[in-house]
Protein backbone atom coordinates (compact mmCIF):
# COMPACT_ATOMS: atom_id res chain seq x y z
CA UNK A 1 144.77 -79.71 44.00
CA UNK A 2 142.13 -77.64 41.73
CA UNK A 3 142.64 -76.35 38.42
CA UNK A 4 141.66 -73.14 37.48
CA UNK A 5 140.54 -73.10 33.67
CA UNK A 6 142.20 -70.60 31.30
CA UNK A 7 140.04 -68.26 30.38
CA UNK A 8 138.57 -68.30 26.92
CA UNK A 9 139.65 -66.54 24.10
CA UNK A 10 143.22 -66.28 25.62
CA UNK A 11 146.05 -68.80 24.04
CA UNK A 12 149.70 -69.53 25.54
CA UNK A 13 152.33 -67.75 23.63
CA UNK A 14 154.24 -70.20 21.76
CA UNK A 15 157.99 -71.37 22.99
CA UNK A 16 160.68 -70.82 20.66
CA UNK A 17 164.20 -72.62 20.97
CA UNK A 18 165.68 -69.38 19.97
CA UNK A 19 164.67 -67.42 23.40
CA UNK A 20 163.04 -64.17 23.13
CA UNK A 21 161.00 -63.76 19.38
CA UNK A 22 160.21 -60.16 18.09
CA UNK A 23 156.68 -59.77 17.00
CA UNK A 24 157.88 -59.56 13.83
CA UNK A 25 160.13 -62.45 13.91
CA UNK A 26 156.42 -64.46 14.84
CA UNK A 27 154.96 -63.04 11.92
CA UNK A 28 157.54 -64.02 9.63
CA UNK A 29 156.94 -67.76 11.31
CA UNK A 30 153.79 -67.57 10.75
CA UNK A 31 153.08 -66.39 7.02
CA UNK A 32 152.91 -69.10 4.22
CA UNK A 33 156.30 -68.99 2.34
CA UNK A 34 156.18 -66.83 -0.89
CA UNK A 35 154.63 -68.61 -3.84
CA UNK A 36 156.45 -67.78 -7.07
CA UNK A 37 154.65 -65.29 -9.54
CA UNK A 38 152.62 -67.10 -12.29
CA UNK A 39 153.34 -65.44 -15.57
CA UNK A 40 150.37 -65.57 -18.21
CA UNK A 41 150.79 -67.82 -21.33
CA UNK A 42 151.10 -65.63 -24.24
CA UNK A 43 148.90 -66.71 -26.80
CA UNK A 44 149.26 -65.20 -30.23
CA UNK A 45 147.25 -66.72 -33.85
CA UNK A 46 149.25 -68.13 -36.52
CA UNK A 47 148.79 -68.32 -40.58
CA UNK A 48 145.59 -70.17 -40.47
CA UNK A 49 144.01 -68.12 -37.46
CA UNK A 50 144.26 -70.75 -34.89
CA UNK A 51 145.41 -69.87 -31.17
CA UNK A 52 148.75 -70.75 -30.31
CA UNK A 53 151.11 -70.29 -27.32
CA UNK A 54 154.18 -68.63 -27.62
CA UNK A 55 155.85 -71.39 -25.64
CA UNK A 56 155.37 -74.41 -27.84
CA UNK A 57 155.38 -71.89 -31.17
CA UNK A 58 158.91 -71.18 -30.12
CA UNK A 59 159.61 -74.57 -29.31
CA UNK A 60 158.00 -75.92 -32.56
CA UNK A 61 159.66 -73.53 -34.64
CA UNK A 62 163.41 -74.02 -33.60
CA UNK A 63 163.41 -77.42 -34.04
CA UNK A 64 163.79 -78.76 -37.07
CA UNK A 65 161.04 -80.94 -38.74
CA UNK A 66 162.67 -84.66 -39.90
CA UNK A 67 163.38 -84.38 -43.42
CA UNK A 68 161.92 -88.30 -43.66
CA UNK A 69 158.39 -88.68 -44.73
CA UNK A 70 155.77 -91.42 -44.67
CA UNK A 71 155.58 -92.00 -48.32
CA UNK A 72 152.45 -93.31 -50.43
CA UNK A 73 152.08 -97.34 -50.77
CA UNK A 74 150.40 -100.19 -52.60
CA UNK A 75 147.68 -101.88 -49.89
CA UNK A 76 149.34 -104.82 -50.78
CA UNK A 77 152.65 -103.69 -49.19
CA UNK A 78 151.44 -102.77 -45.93
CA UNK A 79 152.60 -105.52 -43.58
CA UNK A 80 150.14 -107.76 -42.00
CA UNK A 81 148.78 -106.73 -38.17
CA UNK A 82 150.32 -109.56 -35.29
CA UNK A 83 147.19 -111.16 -34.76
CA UNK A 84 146.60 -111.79 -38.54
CA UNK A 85 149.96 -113.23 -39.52
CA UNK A 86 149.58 -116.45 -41.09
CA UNK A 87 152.12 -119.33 -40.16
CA UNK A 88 153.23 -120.58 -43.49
CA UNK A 89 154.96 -124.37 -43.64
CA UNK A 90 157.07 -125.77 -46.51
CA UNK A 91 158.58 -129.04 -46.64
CA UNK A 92 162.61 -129.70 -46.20
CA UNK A 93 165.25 -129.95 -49.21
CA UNK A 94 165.39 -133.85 -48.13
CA UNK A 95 161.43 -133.38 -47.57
CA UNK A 96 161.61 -135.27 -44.39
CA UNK A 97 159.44 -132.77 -42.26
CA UNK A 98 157.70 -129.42 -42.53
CA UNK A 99 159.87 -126.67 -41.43
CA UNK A 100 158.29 -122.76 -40.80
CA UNK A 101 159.07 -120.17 -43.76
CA UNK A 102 160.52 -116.92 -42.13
CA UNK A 103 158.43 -114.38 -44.47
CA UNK A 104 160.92 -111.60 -45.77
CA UNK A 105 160.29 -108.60 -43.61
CA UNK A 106 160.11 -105.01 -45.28
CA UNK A 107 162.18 -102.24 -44.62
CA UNK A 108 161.91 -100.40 -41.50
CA UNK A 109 161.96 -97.06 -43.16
CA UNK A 110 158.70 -95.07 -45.29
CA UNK A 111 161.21 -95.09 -48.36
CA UNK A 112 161.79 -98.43 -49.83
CA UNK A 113 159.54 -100.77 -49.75
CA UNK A 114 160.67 -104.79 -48.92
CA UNK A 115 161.20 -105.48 -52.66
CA UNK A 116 163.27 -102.51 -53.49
CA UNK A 117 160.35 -100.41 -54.88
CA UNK A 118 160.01 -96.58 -53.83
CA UNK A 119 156.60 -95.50 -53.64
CA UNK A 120 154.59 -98.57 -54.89
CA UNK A 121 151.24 -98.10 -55.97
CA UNK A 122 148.52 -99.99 -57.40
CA UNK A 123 149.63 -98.65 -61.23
CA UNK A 124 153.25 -99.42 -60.61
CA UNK A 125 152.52 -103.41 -59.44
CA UNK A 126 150.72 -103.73 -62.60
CA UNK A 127 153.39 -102.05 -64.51
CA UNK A 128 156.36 -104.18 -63.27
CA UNK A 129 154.19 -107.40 -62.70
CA UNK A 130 151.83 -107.55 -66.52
CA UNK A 131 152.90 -110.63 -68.99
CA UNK A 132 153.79 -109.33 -72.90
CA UNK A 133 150.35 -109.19 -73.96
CA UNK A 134 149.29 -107.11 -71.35
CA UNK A 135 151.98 -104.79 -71.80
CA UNK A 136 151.08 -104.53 -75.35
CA UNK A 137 147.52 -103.65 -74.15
CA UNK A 138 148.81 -100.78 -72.22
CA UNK A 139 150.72 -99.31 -75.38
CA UNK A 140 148.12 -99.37 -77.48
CA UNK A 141 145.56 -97.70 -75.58
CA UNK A 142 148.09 -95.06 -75.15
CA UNK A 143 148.10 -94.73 -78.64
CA UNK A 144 144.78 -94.14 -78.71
CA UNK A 145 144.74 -91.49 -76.06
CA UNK A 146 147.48 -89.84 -77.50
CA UNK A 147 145.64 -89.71 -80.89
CA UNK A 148 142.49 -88.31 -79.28
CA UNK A 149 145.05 -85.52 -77.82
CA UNK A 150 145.83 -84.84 -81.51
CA UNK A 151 142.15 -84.38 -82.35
CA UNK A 152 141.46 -82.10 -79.72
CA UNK A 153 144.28 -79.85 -80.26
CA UNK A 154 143.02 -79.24 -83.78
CA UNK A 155 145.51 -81.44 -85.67
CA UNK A 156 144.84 -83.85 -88.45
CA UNK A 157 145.87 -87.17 -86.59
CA UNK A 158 146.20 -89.03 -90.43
CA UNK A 159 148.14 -86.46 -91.39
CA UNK A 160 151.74 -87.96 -93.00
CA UNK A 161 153.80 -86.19 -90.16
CA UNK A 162 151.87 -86.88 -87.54
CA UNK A 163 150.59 -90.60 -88.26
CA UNK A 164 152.82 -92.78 -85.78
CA UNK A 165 152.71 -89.77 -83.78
CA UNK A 166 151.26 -91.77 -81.24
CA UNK A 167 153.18 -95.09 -81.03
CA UNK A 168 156.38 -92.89 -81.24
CA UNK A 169 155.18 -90.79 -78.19
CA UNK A 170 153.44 -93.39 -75.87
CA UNK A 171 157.27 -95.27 -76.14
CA UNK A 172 158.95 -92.43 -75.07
CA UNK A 173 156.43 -91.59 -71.98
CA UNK A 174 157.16 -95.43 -71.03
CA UNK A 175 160.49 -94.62 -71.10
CA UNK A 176 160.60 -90.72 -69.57
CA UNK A 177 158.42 -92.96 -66.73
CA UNK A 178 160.89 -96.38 -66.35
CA UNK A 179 161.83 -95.71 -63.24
CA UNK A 180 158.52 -97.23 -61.82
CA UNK A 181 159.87 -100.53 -63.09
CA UNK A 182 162.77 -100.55 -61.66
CA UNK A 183 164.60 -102.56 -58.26
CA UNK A 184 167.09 -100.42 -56.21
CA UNK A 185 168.14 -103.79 -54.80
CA UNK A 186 168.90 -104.77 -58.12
CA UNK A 187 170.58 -101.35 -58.93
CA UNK A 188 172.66 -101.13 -55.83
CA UNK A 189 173.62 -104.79 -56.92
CA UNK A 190 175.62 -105.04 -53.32
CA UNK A 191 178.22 -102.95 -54.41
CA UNK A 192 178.55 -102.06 -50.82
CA UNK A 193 182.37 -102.71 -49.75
CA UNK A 194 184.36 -102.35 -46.29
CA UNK A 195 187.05 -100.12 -46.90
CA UNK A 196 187.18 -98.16 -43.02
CA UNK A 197 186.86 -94.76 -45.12
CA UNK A 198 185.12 -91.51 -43.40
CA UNK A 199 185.43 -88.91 -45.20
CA UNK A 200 183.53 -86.96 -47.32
CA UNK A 201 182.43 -88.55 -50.39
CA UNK A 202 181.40 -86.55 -53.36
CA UNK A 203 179.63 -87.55 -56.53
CA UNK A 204 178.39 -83.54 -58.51
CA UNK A 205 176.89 -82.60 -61.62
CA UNK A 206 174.97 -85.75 -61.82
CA UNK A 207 172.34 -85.00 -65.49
CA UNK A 208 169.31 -85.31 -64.12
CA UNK A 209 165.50 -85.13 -66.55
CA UNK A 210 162.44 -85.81 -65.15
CA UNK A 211 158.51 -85.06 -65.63
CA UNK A 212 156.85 -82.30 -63.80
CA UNK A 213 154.05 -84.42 -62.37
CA UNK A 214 151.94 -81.28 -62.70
CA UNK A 215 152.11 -80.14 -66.09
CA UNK A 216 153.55 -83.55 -67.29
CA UNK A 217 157.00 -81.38 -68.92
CA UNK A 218 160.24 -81.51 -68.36
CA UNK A 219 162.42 -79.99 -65.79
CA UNK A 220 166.36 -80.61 -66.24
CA UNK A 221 169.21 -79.47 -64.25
CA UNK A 222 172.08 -81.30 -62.02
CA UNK A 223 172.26 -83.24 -58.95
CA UNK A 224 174.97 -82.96 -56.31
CA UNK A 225 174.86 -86.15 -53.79
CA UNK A 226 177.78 -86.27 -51.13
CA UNK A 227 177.97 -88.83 -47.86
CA UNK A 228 180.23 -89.77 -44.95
CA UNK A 229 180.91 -93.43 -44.55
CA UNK A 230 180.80 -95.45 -41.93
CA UNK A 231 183.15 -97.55 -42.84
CA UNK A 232 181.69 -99.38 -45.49
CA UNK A 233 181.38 -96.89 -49.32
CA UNK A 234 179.16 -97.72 -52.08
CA UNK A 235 179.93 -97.94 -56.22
CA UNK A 236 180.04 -94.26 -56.65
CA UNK A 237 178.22 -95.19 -60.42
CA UNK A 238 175.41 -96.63 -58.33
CA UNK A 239 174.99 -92.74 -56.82
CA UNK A 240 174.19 -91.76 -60.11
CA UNK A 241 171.67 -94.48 -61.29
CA UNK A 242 170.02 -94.32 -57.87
CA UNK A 243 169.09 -90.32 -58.91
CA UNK A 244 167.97 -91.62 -62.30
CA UNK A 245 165.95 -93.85 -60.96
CA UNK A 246 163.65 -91.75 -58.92
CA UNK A 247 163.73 -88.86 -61.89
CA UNK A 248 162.84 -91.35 -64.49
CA UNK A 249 159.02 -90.92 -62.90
CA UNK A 250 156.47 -88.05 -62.62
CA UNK A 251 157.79 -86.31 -60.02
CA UNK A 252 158.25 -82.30 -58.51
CA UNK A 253 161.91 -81.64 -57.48
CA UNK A 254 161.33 -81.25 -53.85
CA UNK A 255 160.44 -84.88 -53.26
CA UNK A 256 162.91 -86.20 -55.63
CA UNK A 257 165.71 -84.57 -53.92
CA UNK A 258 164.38 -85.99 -50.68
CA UNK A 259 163.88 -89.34 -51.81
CA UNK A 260 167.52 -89.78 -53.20
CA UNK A 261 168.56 -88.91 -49.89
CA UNK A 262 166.67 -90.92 -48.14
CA UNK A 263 167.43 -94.30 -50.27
CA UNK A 264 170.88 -93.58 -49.89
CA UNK A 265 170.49 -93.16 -45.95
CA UNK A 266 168.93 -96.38 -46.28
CA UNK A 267 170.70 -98.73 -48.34
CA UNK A 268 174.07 -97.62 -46.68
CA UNK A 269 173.79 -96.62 -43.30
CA UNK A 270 176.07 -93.65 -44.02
CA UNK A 271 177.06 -91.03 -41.09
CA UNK A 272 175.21 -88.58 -42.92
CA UNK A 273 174.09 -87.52 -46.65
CA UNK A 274 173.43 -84.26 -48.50
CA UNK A 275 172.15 -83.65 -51.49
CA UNK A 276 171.28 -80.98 -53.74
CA UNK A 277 169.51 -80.38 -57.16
CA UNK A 278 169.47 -77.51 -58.97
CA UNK A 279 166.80 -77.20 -62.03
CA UNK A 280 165.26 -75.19 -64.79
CA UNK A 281 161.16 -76.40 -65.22
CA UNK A 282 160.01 -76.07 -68.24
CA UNK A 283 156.21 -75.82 -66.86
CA UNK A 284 157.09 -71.70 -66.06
CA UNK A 285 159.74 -71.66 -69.25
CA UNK A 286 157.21 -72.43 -71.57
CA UNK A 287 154.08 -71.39 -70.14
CA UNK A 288 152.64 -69.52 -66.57
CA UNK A 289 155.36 -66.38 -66.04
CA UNK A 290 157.81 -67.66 -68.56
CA UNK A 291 160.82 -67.09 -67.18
CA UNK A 292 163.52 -68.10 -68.79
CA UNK A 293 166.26 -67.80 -66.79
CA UNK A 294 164.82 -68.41 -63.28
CA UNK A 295 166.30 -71.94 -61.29
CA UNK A 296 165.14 -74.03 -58.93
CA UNK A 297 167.36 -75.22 -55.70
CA UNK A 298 166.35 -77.92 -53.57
CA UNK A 299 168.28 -79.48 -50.71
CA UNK A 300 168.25 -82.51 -47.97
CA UNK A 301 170.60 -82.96 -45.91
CA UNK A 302 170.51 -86.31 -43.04
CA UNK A 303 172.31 -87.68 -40.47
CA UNK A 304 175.34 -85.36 -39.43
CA UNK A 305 175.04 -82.84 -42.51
CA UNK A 306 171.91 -81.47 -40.61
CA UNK A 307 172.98 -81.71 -37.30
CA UNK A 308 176.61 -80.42 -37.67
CA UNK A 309 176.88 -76.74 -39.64
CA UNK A 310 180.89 -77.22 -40.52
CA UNK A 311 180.11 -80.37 -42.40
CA UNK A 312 177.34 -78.93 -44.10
CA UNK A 313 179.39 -76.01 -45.28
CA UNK A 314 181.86 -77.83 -46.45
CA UNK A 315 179.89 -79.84 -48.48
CA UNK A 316 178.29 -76.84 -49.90
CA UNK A 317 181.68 -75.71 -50.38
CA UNK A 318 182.74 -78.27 -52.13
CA UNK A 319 179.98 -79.04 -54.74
CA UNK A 320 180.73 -74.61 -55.69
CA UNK A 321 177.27 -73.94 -55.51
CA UNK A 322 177.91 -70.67 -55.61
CA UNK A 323 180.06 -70.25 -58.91
């Protein structure tokens, strides 16, 4: 039997299950399926002139940045790397055989450091670590400094009134500044107790004087620190000491607000913690714009006073911020 060959160019029309096909019914068989419509990023430049899409500048902007921040340290407070981690062996209480030493691990947070310091640095180890003669050291060179300061300022430092000028004011800036020395392990003092409470827990008006880092004055006002258990409260004094703590350094009012917070967050594992401080700063009272009856509100709020708005009102509520 011979086979004729199709001619060329010519193809079979393909069979379809569905019987007879419309041309246009092919047509729609044969096109690509519709590809949806890419829409062009809109790019737009923010404060500092740098491109941006709108996308992630939305994105960025609606969320919330965490209110918890890698805080300054002491070298010597950094913990050591894996590989570098020494193996340390002490002998038994009945010093039969050498046992390992599990070394005390730090916090797991930026805010307080393994030994109960906030913000260690170099200055504040030698503070909180110098014998009696060194400390005497320290207070007499800032006598001397201070006396310079009385020099330059055009007054007569051997002048009656002003004579222990110096002593008198280097004490007090060791004292406007003891917060550097001081343990909130040891201020907490594990007055942490079980008591299945969860409700709101308010502690307002706290005093609260500190040093404007800046200008090295004084700014003044009240603290309002409030927290929901979880289960366990702490000494509601210790709220109070905590905030004079971290004031009792040079400091500017948005970070002390935050750091409060923070230890609190920290040393009680609370559902949540707000605070709020509320200051006059003597550093534009006295000098700069001199206004006298301008304030200063800071806030923080953790846990679920930032991530639920009725608790957060009510706190804010409650402390009468408002009056």
């Amino acid at each position: 039997m011979v086979e004729f060959a199709e001619p060329k160019g010519e193809k079979k029309p393909e069979e379809h299950s569905s019987g007879n096909t419309s041309p246009s019914d092919a047509d729609d068989v044969n096109r690509k399926p519709n590809r949806k419509p890419r829409h062009k990023k809109r790019k737009s430049e923010n404060a500092n002139g740098t491109v941006v899409d709108d996308k992630d500048h939305h994105a960025s902007s609606s969320k919330r940045r965490n209110s918890l921040s890698q805080a300054a340290r002491d070298p010597r407070d950094e913990p050591e790397a894996e590989g570098k981690k020494k193996k340390r062996r002490k002998r038994s209480k009945d010093g039969s055989k050498d046992v390992e030493e599990v070394p005390f691990t730090r916090s797991p947070t930026p805010v307080i450091d393994f030994d109960g310091l906030s913000r260690p640095t170099v200055g504040t180890r030698q503070r909180l670590e110098e014998s009696e003669e060194d400390a005497a050291k320290r207070l007499e060179k800032m006598r001397g400094a201070v006396r310079t300061i009385l020099e330059c300022v055009g007054e007569d430092p051997d002048r009656e009134g002003v004579l222990a000028t110096p002593k008198r004011y280097a004490e007090a800036l060791l004292y406007f500044t003891k917060g550097y020395q001081e343990n909130i392990k040891d201020i907490v003092n594990n007055a942490i107790f079980h008591e299945g409470h969860n409700e709101m827990v308010i502690v307002k008006d706290i005093e609260i004087f500190s040093m404007c880092e800046h200008h090295m004055v004084p700014f003044t006002g009240k603290m309002h620190i409030g927290y929901i258990p979880n289960n366990n409260v702490i000494g509601i004094s210790k709220l109070p000491r905590i905030a004079e703590m971290f004031s009792r350094r040079l400091q500017v009012q948005e970070r002390l607000t935050r750091e409060v917070a923070n230890a609190i967050m920290e040393v009680l594992q609370p559902q949540g913690v707000g605070v709020v401080m509320e200051s006059s700063h003597l550093c534009m009272v006295m000098r700069g714009v001199q206004k006298t009856t301008a304030s200063t509100i800071t806030s923080c709020v953790l846990g679920c006073f930032e991530n639920r708005e009725k608790t957060r009102n009510e706190f804010l509520s409650l402390i009468n911020l408002n009056r």
